[in-house]
PDB file of N, CA and C in Angstrom:
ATOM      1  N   UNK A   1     113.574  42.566 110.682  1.00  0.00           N
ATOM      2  CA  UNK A   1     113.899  43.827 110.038  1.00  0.00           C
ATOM      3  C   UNK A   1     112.820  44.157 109.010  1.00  0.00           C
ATOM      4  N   UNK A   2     112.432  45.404 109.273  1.00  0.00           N
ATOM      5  CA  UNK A   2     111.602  45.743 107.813  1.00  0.00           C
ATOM      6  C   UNK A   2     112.003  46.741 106.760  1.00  0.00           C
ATOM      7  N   UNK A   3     111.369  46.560 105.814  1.00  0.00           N
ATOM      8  CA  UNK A   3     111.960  47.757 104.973  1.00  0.00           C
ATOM      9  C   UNK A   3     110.818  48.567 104.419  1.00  0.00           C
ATOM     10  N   UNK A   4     111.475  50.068 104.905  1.00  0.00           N
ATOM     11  CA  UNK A   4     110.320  50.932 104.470  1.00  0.00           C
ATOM     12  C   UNK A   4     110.614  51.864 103.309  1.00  0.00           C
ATOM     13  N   UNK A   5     109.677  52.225 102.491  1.00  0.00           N
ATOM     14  CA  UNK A   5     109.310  53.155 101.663  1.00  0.00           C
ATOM     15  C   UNK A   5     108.698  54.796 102.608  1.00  0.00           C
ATOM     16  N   UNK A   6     109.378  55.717 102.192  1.00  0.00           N
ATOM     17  CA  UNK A   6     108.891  56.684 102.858  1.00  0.00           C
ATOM     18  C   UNK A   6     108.319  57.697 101.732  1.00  0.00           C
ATOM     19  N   UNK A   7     107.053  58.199 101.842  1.00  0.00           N
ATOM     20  CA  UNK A   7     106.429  59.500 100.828  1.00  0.00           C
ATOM     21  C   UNK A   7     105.873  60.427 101.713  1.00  0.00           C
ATOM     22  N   UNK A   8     106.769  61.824 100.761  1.00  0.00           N
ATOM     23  CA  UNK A   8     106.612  62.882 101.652  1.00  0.00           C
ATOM     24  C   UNK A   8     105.635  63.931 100.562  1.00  0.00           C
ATOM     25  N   UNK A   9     104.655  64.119 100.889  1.00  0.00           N
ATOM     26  CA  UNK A   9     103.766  64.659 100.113  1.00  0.00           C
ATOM     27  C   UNK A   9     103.472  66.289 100.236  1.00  0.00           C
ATOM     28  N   UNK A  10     104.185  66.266 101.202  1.00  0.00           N
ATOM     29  CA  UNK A  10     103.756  67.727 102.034  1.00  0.00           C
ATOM     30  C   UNK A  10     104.654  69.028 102.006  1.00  0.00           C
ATOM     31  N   UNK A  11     104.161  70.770 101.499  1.00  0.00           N
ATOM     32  CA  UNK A  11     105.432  71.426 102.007  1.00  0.00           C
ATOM     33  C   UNK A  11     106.158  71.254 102.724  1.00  0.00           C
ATOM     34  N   UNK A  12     107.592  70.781 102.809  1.00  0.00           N
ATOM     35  CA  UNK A  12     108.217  71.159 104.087  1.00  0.00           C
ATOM     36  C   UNK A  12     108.259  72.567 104.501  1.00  0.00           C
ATOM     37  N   UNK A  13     108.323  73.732 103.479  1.00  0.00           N
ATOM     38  CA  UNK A  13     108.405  74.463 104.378  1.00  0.00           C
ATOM     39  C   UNK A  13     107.569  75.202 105.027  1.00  0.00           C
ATOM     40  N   UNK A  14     105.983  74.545 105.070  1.00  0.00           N
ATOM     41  CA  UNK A  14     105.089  75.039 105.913  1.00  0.00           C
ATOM     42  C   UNK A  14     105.046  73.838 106.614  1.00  0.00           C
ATOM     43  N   UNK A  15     104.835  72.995 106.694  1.00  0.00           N
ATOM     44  CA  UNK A  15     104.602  71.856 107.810  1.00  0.00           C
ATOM     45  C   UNK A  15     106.011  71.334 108.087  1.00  0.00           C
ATOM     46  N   UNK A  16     105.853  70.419 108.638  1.00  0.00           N
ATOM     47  CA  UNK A  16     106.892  69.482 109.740  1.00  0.00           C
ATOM     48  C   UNK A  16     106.907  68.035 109.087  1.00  0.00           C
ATOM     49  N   UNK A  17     106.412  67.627 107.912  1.00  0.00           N
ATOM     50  CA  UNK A  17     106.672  67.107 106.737  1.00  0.00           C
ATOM     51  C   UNK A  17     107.636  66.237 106.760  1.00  0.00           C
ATOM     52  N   UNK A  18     108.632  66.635 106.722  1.00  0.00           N
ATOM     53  CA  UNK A  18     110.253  66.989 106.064  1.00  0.00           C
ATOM     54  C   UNK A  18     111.072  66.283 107.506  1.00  0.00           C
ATOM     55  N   UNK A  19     110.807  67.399 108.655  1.00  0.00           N
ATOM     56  CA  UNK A  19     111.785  67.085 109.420  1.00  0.00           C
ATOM     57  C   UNK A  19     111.113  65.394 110.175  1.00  0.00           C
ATOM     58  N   UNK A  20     109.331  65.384 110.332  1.00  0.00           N
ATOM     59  CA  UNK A  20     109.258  63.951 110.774  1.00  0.00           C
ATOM     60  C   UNK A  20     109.621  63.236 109.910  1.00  0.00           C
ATOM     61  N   UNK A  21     109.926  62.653 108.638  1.00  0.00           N
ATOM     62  CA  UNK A  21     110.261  62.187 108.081  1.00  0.00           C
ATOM     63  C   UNK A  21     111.868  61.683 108.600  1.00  0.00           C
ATOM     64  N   UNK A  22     112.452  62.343 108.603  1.00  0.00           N
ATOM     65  CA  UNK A  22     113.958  62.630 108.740  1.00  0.00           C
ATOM     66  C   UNK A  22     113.766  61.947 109.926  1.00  0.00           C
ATOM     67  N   UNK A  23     113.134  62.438 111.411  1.00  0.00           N
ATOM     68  CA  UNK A  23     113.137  61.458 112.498  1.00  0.00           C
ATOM     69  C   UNK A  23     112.868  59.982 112.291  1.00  0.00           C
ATOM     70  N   UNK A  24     111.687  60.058 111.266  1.00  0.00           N
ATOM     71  CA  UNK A  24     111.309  58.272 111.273  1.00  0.00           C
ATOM     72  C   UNK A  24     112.658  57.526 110.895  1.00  0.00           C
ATOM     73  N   UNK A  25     113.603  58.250 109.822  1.00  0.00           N
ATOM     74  CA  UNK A  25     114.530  57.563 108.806  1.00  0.00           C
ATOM     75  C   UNK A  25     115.092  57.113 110.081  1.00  0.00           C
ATOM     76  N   UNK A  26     115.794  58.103 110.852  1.00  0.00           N
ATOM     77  CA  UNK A  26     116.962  58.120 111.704  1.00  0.00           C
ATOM     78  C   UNK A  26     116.820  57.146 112.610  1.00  0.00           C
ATOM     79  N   UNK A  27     115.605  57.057 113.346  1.00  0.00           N
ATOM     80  CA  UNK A  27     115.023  56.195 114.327  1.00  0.00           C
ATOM     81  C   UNK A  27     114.926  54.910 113.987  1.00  0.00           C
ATOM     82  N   UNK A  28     114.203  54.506 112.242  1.00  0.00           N
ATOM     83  CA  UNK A  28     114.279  53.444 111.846  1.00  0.00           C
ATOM     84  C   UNK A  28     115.776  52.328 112.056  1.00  0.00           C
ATOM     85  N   UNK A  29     116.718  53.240 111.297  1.00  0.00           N
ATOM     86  CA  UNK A  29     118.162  52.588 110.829  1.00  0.00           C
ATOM     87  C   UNK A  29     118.695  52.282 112.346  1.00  0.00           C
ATOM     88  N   UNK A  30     118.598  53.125 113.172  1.00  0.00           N
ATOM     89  CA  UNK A  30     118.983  52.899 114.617  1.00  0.00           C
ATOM     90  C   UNK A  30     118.551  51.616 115.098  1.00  0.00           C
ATOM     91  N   UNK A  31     116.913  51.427 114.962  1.00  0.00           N
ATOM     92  CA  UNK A  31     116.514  50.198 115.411  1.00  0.00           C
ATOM     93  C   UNK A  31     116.817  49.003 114.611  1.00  0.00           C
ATOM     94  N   UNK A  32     117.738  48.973 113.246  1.00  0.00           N
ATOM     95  CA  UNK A  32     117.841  47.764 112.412  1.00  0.00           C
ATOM     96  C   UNK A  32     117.059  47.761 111.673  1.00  0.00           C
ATOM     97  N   UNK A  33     116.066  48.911 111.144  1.00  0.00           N
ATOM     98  CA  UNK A  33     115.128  48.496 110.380  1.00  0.00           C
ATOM     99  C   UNK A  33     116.006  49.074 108.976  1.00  0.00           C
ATOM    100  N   UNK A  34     115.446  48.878 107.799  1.00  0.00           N
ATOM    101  CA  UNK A  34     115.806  49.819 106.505  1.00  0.00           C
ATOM    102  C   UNK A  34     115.221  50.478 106.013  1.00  0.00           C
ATOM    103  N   UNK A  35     115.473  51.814 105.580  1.00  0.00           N
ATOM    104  CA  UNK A  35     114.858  52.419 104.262  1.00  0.00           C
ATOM    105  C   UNK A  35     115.437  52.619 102.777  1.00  0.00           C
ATOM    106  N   UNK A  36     114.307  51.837 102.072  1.00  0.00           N
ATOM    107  CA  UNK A  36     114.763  51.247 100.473  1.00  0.00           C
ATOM    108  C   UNK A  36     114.874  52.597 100.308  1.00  0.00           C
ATOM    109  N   UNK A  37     114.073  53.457 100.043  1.00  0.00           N
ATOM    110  CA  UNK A  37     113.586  54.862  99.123  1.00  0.00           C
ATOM    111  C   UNK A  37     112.990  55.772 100.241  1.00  0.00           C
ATOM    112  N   UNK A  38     113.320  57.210  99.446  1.00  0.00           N
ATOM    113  CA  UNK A  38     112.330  58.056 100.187  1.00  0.00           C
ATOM    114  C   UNK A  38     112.061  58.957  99.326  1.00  0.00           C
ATOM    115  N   UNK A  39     110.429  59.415  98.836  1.00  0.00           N
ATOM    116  CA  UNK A  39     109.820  59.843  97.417  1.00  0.00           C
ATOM    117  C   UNK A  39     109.332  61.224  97.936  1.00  0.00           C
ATOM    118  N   UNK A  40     109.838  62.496  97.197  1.00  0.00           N
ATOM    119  CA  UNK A  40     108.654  63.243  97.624  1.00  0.00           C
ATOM    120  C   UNK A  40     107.748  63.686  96.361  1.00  0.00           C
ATOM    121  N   UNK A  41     106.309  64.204  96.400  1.00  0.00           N
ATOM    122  CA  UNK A  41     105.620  64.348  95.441  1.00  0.00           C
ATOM    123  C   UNK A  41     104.659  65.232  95.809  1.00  0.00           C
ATOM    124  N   UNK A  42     104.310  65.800  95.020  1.00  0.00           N
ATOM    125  CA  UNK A  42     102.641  66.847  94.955  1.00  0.00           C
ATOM    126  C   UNK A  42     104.239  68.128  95.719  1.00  0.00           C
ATOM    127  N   UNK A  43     103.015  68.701  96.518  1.00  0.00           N
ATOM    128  CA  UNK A  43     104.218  69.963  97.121  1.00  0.00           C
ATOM    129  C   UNK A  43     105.455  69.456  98.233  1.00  0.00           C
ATOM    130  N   UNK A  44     105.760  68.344  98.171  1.00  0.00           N
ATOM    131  CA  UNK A  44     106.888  68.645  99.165  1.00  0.00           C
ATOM    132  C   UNK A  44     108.297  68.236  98.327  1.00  0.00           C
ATOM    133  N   UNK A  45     107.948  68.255  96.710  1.00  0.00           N
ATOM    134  CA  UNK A  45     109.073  68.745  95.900  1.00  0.00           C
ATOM    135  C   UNK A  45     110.175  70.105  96.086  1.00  0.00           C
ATOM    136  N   UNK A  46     109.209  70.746  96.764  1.00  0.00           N
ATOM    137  CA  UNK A  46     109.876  72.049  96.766  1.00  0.00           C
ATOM    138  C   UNK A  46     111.231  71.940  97.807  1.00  0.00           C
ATOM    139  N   UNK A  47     111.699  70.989  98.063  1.00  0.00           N
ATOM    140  CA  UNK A  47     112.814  70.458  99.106  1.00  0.00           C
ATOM    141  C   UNK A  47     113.791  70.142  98.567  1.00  0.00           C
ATOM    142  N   UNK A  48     113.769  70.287  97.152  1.00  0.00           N
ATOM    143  CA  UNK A  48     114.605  69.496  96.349  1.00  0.00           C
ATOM    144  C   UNK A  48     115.053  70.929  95.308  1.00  0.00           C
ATOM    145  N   UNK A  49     114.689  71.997  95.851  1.00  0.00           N
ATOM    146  CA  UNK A  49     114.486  72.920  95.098  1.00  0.00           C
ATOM    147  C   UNK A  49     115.998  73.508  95.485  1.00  0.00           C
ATOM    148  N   UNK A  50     117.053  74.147  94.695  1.00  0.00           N
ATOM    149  CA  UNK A  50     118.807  74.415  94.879  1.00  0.00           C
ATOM    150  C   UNK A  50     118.272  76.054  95.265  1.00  0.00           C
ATOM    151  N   UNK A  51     117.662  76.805  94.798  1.00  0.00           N
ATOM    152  CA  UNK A  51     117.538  78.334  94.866  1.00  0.00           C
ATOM    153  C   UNK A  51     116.656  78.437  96.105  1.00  0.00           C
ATOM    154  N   UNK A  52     116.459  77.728  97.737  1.00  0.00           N
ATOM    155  CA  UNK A  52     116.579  77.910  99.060  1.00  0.00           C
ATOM    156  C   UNK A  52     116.937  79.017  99.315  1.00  0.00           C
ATOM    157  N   UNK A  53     116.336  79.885 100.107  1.00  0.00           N
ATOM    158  CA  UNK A  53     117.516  80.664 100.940  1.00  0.00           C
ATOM    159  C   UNK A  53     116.742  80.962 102.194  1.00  0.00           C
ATOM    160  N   UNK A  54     117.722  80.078 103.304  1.00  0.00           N
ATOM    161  CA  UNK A  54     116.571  80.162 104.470  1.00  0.00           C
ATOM    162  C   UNK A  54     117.130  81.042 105.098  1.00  0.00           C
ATOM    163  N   UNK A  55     116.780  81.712 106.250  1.00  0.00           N
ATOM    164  CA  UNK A  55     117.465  82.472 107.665  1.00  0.00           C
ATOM    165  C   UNK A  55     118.069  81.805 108.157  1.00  0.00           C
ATOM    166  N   UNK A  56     119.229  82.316 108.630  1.00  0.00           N
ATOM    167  CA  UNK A  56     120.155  81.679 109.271  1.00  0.00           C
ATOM    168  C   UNK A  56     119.969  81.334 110.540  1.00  0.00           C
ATOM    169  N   UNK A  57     118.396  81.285 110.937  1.00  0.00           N
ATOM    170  CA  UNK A  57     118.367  80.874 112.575  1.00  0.00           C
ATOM    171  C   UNK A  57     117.552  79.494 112.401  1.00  0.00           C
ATOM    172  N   UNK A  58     117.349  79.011 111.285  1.00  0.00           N
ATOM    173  CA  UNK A  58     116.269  78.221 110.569  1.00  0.00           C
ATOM    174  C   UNK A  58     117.024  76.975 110.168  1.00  0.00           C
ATOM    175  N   UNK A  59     116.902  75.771 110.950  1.00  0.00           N
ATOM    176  CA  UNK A  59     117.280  74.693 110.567  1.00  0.00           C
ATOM    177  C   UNK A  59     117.287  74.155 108.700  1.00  0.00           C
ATOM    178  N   UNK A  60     118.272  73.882 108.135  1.00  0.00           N
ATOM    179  CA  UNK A  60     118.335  73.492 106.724  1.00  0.00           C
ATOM    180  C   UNK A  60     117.761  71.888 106.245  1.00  0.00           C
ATOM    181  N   UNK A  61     116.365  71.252 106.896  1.00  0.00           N
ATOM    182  CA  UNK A  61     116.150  70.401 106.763  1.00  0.00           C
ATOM    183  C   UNK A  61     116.640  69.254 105.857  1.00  0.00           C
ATOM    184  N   UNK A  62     116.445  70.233 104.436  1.00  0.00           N
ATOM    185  CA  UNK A  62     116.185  69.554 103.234  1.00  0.00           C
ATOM    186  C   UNK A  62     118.108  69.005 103.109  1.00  0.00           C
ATOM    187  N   UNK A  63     118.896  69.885 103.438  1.00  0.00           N
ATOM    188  CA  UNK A  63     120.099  69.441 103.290  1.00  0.00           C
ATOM    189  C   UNK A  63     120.191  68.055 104.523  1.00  0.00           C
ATOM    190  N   UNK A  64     120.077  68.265 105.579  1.00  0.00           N
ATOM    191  CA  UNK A  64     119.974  67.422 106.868  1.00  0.00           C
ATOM    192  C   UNK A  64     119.619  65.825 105.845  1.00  0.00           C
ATOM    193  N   UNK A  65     118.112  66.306 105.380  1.00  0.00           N
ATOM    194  CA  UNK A  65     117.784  64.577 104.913  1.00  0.00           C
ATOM    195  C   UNK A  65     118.747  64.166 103.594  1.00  0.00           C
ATOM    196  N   UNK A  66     119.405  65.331 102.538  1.00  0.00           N
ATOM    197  CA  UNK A  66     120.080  64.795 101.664  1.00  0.00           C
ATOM    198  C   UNK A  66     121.589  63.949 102.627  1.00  0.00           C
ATOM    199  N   UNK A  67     121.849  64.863 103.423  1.00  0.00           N
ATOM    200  CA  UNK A  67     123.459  64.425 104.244  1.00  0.00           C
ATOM    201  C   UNK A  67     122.580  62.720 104.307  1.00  0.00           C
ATOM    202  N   UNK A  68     121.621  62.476 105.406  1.00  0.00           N
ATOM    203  CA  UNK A  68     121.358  61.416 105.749  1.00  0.00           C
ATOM    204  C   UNK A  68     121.453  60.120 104.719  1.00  0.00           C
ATOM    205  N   UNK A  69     120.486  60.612 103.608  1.00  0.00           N
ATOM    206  CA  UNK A  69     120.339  59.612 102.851  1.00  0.00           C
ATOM    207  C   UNK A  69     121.780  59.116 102.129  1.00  0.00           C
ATOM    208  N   UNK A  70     122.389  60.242 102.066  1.00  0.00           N
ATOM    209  CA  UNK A  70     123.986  60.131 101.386  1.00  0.00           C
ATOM    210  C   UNK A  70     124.586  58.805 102.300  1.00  0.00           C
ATOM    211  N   UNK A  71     124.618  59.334 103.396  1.00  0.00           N
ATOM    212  CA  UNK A  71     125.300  58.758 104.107  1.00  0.00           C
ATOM    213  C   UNK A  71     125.135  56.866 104.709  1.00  0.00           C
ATOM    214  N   UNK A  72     123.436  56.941 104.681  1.00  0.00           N
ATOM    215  CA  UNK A  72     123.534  55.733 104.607  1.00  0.00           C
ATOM    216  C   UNK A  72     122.736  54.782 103.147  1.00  0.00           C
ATOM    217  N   UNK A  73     123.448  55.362 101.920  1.00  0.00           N
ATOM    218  CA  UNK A  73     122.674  55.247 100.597  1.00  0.00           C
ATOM    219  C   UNK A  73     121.183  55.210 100.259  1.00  0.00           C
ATOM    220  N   UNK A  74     120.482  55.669 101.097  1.00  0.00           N
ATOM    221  CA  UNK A  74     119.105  55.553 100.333  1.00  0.00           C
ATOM    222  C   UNK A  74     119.053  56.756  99.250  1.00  0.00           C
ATOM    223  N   UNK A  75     118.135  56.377  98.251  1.00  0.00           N
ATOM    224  CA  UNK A  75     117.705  57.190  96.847  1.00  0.00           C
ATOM    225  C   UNK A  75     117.112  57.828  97.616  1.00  0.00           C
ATOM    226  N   UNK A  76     117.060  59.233  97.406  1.00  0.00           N
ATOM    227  CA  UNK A  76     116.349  60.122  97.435  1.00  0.00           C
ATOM    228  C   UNK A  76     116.117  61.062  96.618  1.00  0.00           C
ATOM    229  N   UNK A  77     114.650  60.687  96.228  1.00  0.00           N
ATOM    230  CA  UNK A  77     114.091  60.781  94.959  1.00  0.00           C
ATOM    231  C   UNK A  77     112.812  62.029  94.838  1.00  0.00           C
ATOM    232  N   UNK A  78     112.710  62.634  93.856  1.00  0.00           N
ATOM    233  CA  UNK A  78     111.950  63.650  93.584  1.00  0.00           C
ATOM    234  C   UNK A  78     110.843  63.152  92.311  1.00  0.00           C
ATOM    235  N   UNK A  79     109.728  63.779  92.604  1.00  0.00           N
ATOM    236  CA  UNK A  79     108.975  63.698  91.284  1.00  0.00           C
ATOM    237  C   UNK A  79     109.308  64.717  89.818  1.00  0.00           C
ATOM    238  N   UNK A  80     110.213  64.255  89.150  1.00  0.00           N
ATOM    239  CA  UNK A  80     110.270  64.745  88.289  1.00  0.00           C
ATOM    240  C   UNK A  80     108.910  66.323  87.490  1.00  0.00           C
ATOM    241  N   UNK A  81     107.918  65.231  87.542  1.00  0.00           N
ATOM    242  CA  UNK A  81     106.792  66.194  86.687  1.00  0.00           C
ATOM    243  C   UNK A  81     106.106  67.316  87.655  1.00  0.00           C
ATOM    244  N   UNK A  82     106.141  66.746  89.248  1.00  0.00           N
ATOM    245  CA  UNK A  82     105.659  67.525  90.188  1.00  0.00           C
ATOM    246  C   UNK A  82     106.744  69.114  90.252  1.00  0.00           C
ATOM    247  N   UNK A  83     108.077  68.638  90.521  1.00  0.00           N
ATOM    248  CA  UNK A  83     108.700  69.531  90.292  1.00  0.00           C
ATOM    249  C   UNK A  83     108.949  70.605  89.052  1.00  0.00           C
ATOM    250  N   UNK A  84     108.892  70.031  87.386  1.00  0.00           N
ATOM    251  CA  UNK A  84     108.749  71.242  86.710  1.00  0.00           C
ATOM    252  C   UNK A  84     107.657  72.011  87.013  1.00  0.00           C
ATOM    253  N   UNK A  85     106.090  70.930  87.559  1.00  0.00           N
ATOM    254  CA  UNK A  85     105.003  71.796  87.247  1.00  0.00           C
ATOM    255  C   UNK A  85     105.160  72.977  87.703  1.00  0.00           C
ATOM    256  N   UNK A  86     105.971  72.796  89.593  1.00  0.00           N
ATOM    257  CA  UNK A  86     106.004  73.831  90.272  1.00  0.00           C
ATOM    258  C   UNK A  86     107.303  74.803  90.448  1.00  0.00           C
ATOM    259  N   UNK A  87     107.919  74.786  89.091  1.00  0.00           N
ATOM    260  CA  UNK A  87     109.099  75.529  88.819  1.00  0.00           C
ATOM    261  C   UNK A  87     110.405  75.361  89.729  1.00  0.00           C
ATOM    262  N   UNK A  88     110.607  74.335  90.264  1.00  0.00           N
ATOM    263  CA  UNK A  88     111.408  73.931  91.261  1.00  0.00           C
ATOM    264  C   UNK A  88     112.736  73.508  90.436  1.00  0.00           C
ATOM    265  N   UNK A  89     112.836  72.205  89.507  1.00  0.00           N
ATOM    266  CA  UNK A  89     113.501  72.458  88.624  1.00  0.00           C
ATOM    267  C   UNK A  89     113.455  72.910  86.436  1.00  0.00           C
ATOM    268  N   UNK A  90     113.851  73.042  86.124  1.00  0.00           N
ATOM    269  CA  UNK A  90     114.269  72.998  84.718  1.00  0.00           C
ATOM    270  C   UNK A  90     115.162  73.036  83.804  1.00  0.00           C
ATOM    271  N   UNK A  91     115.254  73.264  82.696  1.00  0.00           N
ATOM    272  CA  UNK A  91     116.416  72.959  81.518  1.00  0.00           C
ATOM    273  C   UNK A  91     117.486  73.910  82.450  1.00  0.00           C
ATOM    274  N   UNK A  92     117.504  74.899  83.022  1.00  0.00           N
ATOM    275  CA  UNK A  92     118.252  75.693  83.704  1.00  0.00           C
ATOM    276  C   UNK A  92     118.251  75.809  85.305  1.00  0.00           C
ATOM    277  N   UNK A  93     117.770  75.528  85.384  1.00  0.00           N
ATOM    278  CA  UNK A  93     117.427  75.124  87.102  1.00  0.00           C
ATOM    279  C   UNK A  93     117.993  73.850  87.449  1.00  0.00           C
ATOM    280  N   UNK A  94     118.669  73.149  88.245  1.00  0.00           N
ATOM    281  CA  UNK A  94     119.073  71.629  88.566  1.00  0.00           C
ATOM    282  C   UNK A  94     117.999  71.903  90.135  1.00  0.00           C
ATOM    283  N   UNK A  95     118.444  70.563  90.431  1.00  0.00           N
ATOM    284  CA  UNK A  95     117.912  70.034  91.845  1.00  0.00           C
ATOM    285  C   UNK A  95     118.990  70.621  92.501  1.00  0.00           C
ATOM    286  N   UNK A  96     118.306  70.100  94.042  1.00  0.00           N
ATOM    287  CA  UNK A  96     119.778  70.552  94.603  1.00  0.00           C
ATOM    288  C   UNK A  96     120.001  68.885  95.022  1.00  0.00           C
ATOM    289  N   UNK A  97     121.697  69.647  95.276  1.00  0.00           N
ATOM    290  CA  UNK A  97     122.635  68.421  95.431  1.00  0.00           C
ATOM    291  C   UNK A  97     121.982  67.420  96.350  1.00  0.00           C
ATOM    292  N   UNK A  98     122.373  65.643  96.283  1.00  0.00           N
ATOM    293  CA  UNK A  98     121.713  64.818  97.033  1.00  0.00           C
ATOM    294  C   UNK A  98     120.472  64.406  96.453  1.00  0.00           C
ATOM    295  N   UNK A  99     119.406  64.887  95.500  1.00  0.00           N
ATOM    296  CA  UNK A  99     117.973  64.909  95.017  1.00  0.00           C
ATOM    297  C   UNK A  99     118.525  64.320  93.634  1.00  0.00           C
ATOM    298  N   UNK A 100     117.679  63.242  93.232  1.00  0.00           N
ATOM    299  CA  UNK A 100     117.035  62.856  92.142  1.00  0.00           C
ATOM    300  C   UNK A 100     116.087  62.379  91.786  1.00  0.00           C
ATOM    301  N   UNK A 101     116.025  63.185  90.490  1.00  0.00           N
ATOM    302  CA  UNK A 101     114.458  62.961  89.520  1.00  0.00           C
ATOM    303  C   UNK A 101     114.339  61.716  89.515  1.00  0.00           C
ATOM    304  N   UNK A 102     112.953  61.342  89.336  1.00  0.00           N
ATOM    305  CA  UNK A 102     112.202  60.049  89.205  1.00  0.00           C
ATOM    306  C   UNK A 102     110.922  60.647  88.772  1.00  0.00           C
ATOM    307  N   UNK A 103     110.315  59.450  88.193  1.00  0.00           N
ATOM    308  CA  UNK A 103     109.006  59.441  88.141  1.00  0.00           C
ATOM    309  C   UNK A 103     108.366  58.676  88.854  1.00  0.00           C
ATOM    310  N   UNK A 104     106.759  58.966  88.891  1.00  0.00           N
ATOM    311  CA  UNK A 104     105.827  57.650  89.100  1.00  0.00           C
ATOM    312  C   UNK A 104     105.924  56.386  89.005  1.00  0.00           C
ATOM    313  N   UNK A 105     106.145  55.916  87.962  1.00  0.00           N
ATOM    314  CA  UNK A 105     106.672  54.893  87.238  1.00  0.00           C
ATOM    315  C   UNK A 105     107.783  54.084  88.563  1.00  0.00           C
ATOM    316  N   UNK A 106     108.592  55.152  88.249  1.00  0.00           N
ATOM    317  CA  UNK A 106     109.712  54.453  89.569  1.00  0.00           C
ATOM    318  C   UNK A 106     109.452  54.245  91.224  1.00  0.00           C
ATOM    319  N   UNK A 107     108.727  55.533  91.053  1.00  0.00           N
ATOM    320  CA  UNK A 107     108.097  55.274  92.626  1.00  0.00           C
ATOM    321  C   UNK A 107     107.159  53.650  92.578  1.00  0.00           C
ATOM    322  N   UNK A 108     106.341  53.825  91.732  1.00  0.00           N
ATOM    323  CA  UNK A 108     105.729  52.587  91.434  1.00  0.00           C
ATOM    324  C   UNK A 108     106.087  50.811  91.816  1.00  0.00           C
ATOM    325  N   UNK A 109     107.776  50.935  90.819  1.00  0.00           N
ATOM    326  CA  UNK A 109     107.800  49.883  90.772  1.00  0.00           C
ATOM    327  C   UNK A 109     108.965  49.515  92.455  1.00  0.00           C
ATOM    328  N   UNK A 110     109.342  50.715  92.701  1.00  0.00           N
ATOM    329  CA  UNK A 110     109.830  50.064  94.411  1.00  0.00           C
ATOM    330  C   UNK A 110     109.004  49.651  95.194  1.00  0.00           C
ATOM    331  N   UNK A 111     107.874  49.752  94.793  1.00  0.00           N
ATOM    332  CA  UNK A 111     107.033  49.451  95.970  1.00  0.00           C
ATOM    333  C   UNK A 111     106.879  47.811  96.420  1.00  0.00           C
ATOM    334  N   UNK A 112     107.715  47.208  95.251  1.00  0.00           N
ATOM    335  CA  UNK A 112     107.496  45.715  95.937  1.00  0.00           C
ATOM    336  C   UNK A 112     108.894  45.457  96.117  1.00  0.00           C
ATOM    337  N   UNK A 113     109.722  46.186  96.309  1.00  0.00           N
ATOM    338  CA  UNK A 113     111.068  46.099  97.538  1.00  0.00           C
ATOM    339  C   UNK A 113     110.620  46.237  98.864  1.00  0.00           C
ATOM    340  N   UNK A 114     109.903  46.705  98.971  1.00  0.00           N
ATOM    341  CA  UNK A 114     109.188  47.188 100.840  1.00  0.00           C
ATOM    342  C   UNK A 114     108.583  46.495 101.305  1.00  0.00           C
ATOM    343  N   UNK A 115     108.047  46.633 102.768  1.00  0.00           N
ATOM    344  CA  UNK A 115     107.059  45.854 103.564  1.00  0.00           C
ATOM    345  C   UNK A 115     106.337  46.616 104.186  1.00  0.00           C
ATOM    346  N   UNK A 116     106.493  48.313 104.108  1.00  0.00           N
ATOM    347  CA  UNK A 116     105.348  49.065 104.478  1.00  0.00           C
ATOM    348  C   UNK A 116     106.142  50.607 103.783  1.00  0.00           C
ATOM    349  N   UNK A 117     104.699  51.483 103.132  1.00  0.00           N
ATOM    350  CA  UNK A 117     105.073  52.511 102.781  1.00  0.00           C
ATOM    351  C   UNK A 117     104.451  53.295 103.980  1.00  0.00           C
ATOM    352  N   UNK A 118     105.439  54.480 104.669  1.00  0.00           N
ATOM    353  CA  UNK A 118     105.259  55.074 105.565  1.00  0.00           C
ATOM    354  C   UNK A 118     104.936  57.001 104.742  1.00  0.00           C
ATOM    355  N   UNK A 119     103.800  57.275 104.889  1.00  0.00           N
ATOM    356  CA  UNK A 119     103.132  59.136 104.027  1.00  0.00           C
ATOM    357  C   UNK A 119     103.486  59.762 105.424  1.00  0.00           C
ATOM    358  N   UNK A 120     104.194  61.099 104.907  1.00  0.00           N
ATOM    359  CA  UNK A 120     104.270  62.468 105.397  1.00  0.00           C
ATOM    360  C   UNK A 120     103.640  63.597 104.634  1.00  0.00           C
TER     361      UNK A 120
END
């Protein structure tokens, strides 16, 4: 069994980011593997962002990976500083549900829970 770290660095909502991610998770746990954490940072904070409003013909990714991680407890974690920079959250703004702040720092120190960090 291994355990992975997943970082998603990327818009989800211009790239495919988000949803491969979500396949690796799903595929992983299926095969017995684990995922400790899954971090996003730089722009693919914006996933974590509550004021969404997609088309209704438009898959809701970002909820999809919060259900997931809920469901089989992984943290799913946001960069705190990435996100004020890019107005995603603040003193009045929350995350959306399922997302929590972290820092660097924290991303940091999971990294020696894992046996491979997997970038989106």
């Amino acid at each position: 069994m291994t355990r992975f770290g997943l970082l998603i660095t990327s818009n989800s909502y211009a790239s495919q980011s988000l949803a491969s991610a979500l396949l690796f998770a799903k595929t992983a746990v299926e095969h017995g593997h684990q995922i400790d954490h899954i971090f996003l940072y730089q722009e693919a904070v914006y996933s974590a962002a509550a004021n969404i409003d997609l088309p209704a013909d438009e898959p809701d990714i970002s909820a999809m990976l919060a259900s997931f991680c809920h469901q089989h407890s992984i943290p799913l974690l946001f960069c705190i500083t990435a996100a004020e920079k890019r107005g995603v959250v603040s003193d009045t703004l929350p995350a959306r549900k399922g997302y929590i702040a972290a820092g660097l720092a924290e991303f940091a120190m999971r990294q020696t829970n894992i046996d491979k960090l997997v970038q989106f």
